[in-house]
Protein backbone atom coordinates (compact mmCIF):
# COMPACT_ATOMS: atom_id res chain seq x y z
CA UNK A 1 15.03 -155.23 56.59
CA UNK A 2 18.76 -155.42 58.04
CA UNK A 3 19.93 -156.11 54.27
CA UNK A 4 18.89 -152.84 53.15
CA UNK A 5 20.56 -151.26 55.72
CA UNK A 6 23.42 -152.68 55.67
CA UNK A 7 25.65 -149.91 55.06
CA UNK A 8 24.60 -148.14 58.17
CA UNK A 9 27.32 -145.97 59.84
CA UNK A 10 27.32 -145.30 63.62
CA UNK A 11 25.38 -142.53 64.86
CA UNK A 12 26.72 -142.44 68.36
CA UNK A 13 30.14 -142.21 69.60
CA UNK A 14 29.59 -145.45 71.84
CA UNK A 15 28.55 -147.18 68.65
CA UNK A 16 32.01 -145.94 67.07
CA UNK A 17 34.25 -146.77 70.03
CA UNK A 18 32.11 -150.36 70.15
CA UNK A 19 32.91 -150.91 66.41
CA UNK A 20 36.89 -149.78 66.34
CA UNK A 21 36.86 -151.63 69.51
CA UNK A 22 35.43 -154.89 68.15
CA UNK A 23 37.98 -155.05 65.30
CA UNK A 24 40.90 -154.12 67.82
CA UNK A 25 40.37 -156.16 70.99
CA UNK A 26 36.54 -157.99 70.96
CA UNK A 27 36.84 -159.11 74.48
CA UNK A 28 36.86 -155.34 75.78
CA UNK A 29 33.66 -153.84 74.15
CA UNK A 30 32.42 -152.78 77.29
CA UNK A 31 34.72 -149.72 77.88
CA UNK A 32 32.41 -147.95 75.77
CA UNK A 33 29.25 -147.89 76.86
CA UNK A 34 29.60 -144.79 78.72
CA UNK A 35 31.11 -142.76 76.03
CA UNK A 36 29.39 -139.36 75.23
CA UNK A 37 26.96 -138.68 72.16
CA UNK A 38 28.37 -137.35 68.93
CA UNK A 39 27.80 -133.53 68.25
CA UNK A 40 26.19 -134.00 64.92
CA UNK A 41 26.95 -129.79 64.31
CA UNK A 42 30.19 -130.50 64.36
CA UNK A 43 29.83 -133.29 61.70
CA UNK A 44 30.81 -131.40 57.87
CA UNK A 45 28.75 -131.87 55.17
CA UNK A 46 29.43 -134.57 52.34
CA UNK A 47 28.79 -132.01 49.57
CA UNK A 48 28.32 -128.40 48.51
CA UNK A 49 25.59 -130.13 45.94
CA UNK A 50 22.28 -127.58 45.46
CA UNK A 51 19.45 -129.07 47.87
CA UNK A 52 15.72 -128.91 46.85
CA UNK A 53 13.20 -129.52 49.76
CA UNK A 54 9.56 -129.22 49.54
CA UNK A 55 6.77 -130.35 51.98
CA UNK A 56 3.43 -131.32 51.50
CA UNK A 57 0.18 -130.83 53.52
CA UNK A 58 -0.91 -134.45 53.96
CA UNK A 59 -4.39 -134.49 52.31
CA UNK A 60 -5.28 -138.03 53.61
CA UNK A 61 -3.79 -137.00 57.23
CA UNK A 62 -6.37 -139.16 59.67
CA UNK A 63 -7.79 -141.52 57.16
CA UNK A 64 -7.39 -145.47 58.03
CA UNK A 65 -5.33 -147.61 55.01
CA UNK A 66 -6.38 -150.79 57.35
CA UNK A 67 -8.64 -152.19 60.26
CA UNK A 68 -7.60 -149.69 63.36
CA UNK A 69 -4.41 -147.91 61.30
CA UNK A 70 -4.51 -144.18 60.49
CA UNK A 71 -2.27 -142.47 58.70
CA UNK A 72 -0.50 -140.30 60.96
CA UNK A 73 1.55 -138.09 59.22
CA UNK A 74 1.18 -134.41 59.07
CA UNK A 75 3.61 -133.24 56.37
CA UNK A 76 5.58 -135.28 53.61
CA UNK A 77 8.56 -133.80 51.73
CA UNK A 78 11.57 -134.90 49.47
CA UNK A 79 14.83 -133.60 49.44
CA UNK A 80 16.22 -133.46 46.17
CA UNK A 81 20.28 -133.28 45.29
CA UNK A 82 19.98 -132.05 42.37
CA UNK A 83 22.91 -133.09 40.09
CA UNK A 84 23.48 -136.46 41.32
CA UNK A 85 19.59 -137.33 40.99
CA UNK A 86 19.03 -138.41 44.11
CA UNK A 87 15.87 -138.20 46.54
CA UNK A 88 14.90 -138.54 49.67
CA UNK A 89 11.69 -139.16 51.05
CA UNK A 90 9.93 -137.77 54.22
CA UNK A 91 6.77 -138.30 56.42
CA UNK A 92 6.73 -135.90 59.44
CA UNK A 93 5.10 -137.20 62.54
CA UNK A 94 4.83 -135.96 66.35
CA UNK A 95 7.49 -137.29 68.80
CA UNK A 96 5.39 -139.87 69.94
CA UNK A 97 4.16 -141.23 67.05
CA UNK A 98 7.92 -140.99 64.50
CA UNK A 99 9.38 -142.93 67.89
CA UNK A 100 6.56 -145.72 67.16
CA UNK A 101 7.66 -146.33 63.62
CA UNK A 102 11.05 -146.90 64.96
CA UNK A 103 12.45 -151.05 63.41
CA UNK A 104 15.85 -151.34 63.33
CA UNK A 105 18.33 -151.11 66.37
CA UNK A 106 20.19 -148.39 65.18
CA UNK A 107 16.64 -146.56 64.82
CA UNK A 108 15.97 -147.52 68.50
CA UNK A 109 19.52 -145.90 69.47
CA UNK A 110 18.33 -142.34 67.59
CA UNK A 111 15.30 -142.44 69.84
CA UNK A 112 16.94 -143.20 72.87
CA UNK A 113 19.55 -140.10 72.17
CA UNK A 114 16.70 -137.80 70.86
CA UNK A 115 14.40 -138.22 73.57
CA UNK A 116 11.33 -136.89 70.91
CA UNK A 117 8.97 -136.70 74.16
CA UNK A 118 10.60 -133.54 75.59
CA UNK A 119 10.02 -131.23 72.56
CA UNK A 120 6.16 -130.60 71.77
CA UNK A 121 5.47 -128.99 68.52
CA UNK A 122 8.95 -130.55 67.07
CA UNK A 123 8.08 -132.86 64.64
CA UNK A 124 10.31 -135.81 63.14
CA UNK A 125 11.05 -138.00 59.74
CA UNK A 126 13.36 -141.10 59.65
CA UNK A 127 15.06 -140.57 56.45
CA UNK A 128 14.41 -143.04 53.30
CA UNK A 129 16.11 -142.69 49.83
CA UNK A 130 13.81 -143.46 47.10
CA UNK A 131 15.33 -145.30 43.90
CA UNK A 132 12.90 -144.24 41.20
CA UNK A 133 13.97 -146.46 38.42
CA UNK A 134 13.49 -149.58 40.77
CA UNK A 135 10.46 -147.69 42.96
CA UNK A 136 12.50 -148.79 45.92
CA UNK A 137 12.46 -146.76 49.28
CA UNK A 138 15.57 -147.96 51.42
CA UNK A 139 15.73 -146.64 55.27
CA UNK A 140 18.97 -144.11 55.43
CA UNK A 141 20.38 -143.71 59.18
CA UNK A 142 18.82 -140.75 60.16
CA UNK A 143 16.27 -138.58 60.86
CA UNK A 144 14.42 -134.79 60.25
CA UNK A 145 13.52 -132.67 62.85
CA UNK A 146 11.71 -129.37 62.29
């Protein structure tokens, strides 16, 4: 799981100030633990490409795919960049339930800064590219919220 991630940029600004801080001085990481969140409004988009998103009712919303495990989503989506091909897939779940679907570390960190418990009728997507001429869906750092 890690490998496909592997390119995974901080999402906090303790996470940045632990990483410049590693590669500066590793024997003072601790200085940043207390740093403050970043203000992801502030952050500029990468492009001005043309964005395509569509959501789905989830037909099959409640049905099991395995002794004792539903399918939990409400909605899926894609997000679409049009003239670079790329798209992004999306299963929107509760707060509770997107937090339980939570594997990596840095995953675990967006929860923890989120909080998805104090917002009921929010609901939440981590973020995975889909490769269609592989049919590979790699985890992207990140997450919906609508």
């Amino acid at each position: 799981m890690l490998n496909a991630i592997q390119d995974l940029q901080p999402t906090t600004s303790a996470d940045l100030d632990r990483s410049l801080l590693r590669a500066y001085d590793p024997g003072s990481q601790d200085a940043a633990l207390n740093a403050n969140p970043i203000d992801h409004n502030l952050i500029e988009p990468f492009s001005d490409e043309p964005v395509a998103i569509r959501l789905y009712e989830n037909t099959i919303y409640g049905t099991t795919y395995g002794r004792g495990l539903y399918r939990r989503a409400l909605y899926n989506g894609t997000e679409d960049l049009k003239p670079s091909g790329i798209k992004y897939l999306l299963d929107l779940y509760t707060g509770e339930d997107w937090a339980n679907q939570a594997k990596s570390d840095e995953q675990m960190l967006i929860v923890h800064e989120v909080d998805p418990y104090k917002g009921p009728g929010l609901l939440y997507s981590w973020i995975r590219r889909y490769d269609a001429a592989r049919g590979v869906k790699t985890p992207v750092l990140g997450f919906c919220r609508l």
